[in-house]
N, C-alpha and C. Protein backbone atom coordinates (compact mmCIF):
# COMPACT_ATOMS: atom_id res chain seq x y z
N UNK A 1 0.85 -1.18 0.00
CA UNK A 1 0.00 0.00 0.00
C UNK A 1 0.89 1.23 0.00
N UNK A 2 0.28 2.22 -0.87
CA UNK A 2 1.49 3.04 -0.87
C UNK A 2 0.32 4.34 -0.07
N UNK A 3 1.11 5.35 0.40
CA UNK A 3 0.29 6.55 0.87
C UNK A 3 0.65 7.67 1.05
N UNK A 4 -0.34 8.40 1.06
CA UNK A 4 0.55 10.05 0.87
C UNK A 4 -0.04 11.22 2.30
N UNK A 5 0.43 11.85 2.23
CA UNK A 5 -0.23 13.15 3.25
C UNK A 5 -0.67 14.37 2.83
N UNK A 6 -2.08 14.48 3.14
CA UNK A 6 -2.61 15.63 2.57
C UNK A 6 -3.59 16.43 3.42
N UNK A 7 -4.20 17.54 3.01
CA UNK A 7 -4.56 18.49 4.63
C UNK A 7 -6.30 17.40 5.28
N UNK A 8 -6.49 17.72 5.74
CA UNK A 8 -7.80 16.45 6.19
C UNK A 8 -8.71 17.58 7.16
N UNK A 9 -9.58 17.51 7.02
CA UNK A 9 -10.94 18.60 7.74
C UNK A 9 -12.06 17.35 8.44
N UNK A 10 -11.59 17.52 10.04
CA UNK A 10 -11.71 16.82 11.10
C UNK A 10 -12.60 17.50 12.14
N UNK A 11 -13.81 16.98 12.99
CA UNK A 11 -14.41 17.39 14.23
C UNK A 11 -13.65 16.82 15.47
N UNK A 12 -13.59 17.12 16.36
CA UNK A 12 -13.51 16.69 17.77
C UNK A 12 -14.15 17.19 18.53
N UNK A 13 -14.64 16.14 19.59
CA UNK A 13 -16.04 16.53 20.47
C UNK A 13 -14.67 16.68 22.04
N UNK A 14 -14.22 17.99 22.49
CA UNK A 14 -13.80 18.05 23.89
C UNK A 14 -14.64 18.58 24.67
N UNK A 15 -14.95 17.60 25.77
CA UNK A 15 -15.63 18.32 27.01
C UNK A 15 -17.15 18.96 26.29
N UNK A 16 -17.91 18.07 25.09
CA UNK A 16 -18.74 18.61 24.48
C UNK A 16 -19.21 19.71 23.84
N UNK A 17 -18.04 20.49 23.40
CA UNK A 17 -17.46 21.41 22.18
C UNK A 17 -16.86 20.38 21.02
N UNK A 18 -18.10 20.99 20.01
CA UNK A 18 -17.38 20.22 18.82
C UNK A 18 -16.25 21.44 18.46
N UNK A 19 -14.81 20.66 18.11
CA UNK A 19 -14.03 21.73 17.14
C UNK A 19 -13.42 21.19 16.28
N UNK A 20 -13.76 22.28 15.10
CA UNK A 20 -12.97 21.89 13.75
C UNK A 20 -11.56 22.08 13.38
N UNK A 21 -10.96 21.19 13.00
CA UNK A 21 -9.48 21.95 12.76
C UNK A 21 -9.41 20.91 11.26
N UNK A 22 -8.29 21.93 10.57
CA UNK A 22 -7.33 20.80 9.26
C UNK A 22 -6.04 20.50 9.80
N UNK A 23 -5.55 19.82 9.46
CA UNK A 23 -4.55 19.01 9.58
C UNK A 23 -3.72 18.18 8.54
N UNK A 24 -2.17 18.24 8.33
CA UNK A 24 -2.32 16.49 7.56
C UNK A 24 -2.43 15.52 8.12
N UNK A 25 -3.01 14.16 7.34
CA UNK A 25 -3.33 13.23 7.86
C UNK A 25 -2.51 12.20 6.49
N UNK A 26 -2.76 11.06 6.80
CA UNK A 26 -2.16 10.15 5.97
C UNK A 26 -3.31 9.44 5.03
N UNK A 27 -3.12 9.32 4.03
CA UNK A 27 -4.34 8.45 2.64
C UNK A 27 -3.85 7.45 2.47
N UNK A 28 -4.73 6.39 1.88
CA UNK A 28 -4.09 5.44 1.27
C UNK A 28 -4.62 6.12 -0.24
N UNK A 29 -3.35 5.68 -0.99
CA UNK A 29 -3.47 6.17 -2.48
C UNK A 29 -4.60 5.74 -2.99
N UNK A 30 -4.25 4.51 -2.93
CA UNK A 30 -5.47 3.74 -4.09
C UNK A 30 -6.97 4.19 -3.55
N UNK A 31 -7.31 3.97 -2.03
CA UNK A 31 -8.95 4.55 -1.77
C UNK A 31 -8.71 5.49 -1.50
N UNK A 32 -8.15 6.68 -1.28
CA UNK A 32 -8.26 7.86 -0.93
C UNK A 32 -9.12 8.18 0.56
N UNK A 33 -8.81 7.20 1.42
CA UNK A 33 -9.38 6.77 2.67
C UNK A 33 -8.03 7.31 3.51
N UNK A 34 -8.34 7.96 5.11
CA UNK A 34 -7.69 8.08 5.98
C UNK A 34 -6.88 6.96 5.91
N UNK A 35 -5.70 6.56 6.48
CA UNK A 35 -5.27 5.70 7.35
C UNK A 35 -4.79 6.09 8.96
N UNK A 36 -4.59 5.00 9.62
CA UNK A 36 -3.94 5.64 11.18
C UNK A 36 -2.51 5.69 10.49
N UNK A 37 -2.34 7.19 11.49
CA UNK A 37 -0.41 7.69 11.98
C UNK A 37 -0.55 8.33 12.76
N UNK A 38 0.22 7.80 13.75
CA UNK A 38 0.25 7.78 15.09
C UNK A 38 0.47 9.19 15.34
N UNK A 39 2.22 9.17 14.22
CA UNK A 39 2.16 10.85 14.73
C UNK A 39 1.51 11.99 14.26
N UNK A 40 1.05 11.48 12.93
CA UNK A 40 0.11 12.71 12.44
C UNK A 40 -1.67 12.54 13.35
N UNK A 41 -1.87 11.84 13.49
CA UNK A 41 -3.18 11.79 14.80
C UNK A 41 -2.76 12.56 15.84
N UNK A 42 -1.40 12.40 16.47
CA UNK A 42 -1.37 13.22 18.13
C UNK A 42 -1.28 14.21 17.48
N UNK A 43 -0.67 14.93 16.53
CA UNK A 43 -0.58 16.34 16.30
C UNK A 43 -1.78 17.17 15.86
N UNK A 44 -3.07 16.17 15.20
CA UNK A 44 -4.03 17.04 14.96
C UNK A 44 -5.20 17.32 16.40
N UNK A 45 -4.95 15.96 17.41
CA UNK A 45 -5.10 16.15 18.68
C UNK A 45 -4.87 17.44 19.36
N UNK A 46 -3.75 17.29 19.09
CA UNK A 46 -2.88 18.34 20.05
C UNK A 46 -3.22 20.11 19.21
N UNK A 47 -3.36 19.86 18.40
CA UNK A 47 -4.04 21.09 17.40
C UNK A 47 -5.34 21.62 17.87
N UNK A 48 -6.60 20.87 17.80
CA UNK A 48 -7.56 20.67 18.73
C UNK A 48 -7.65 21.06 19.80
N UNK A 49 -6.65 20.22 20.58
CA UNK A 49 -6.56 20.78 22.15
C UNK A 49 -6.32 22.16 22.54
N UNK A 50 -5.28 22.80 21.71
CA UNK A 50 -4.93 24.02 21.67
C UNK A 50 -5.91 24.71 21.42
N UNK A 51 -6.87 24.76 20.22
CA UNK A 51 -7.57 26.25 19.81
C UNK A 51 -9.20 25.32 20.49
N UNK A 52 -9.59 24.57 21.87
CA UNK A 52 -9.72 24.45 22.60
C UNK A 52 -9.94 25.51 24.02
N UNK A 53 -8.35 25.21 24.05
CA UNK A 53 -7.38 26.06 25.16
C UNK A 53 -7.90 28.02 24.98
N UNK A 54 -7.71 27.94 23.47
CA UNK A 54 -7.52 29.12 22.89
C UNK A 54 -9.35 29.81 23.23
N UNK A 55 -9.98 28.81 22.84
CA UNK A 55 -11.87 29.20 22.86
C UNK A 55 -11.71 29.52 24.24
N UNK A 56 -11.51 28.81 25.03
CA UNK A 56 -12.01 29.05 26.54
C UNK A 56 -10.84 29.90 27.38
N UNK A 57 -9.73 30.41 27.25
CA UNK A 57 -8.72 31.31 27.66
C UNK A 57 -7.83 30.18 28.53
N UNK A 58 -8.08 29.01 28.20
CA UNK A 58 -6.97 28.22 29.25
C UNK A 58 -5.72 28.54 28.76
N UNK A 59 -5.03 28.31 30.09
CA UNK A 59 -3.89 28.62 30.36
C UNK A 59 -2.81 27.32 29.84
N UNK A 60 -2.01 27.82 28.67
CA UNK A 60 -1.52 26.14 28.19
C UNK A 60 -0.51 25.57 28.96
N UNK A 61 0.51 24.14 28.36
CA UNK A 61 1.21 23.75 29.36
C UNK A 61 2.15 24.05 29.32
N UNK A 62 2.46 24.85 27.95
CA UNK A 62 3.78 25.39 27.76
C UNK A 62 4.00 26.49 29.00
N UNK A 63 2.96 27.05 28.75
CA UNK A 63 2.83 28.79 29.60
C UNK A 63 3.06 28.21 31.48
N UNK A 64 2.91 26.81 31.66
CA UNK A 64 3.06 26.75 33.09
C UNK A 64 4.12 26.21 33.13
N UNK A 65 4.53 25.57 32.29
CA UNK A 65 5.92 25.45 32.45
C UNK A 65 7.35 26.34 32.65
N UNK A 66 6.71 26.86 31.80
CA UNK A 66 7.96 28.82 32.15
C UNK A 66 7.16 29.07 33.26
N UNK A 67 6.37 29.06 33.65
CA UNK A 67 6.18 29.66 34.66
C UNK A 67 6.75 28.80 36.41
N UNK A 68 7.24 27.30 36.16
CA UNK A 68 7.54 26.49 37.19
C UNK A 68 8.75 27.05 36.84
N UNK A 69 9.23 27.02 35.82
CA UNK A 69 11.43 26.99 36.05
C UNK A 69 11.21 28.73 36.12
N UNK A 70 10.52 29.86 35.73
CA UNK A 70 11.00 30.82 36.45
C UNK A 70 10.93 31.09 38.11
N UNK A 71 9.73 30.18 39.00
CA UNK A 71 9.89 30.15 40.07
C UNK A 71 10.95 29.03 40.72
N UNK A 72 11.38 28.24 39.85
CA UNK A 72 12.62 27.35 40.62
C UNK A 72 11.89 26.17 41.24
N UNK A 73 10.03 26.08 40.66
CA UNK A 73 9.34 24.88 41.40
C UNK A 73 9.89 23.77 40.51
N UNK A 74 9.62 22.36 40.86
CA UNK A 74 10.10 21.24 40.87
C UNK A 74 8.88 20.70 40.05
């Protein structure tokens, strides 16, 4: 099977907010069907999660993380 990556227009239901994001995702050539990739799945996850974060003003994990090593917490 051969396959390619191309942008993919996806819902996710968090905490019962649907959100839309694109992403690439992986095809199979011949059906022009999704396939699973692992890493292109966590990243459109993690895409999601963010403009998520972004709808509701959460505070991300990057942003608490500078915020533990500028206080020297553990």
């Amino acid at each position: 099977m051969t396959t390619s990556i191309k942008n993919y227009t996806n819902t996710f239901n968090i905490r019962g907010k649907e959100i839309k994001i694109t992403a690439p995702a992986r095809f199979d050539d011949s059906t022009q069907k999704v396939v699973p990739d692992m890493t292109l799945d966590n990243a459109a996850i993690k895409i999601a999660q963010d403009k998520y974060r972004e709808m509701f003003d959460f505070v991300k994990p990057e942003e608490i993380k500078a915020l533990r090593q500028k206080w020297n917490l553990t």
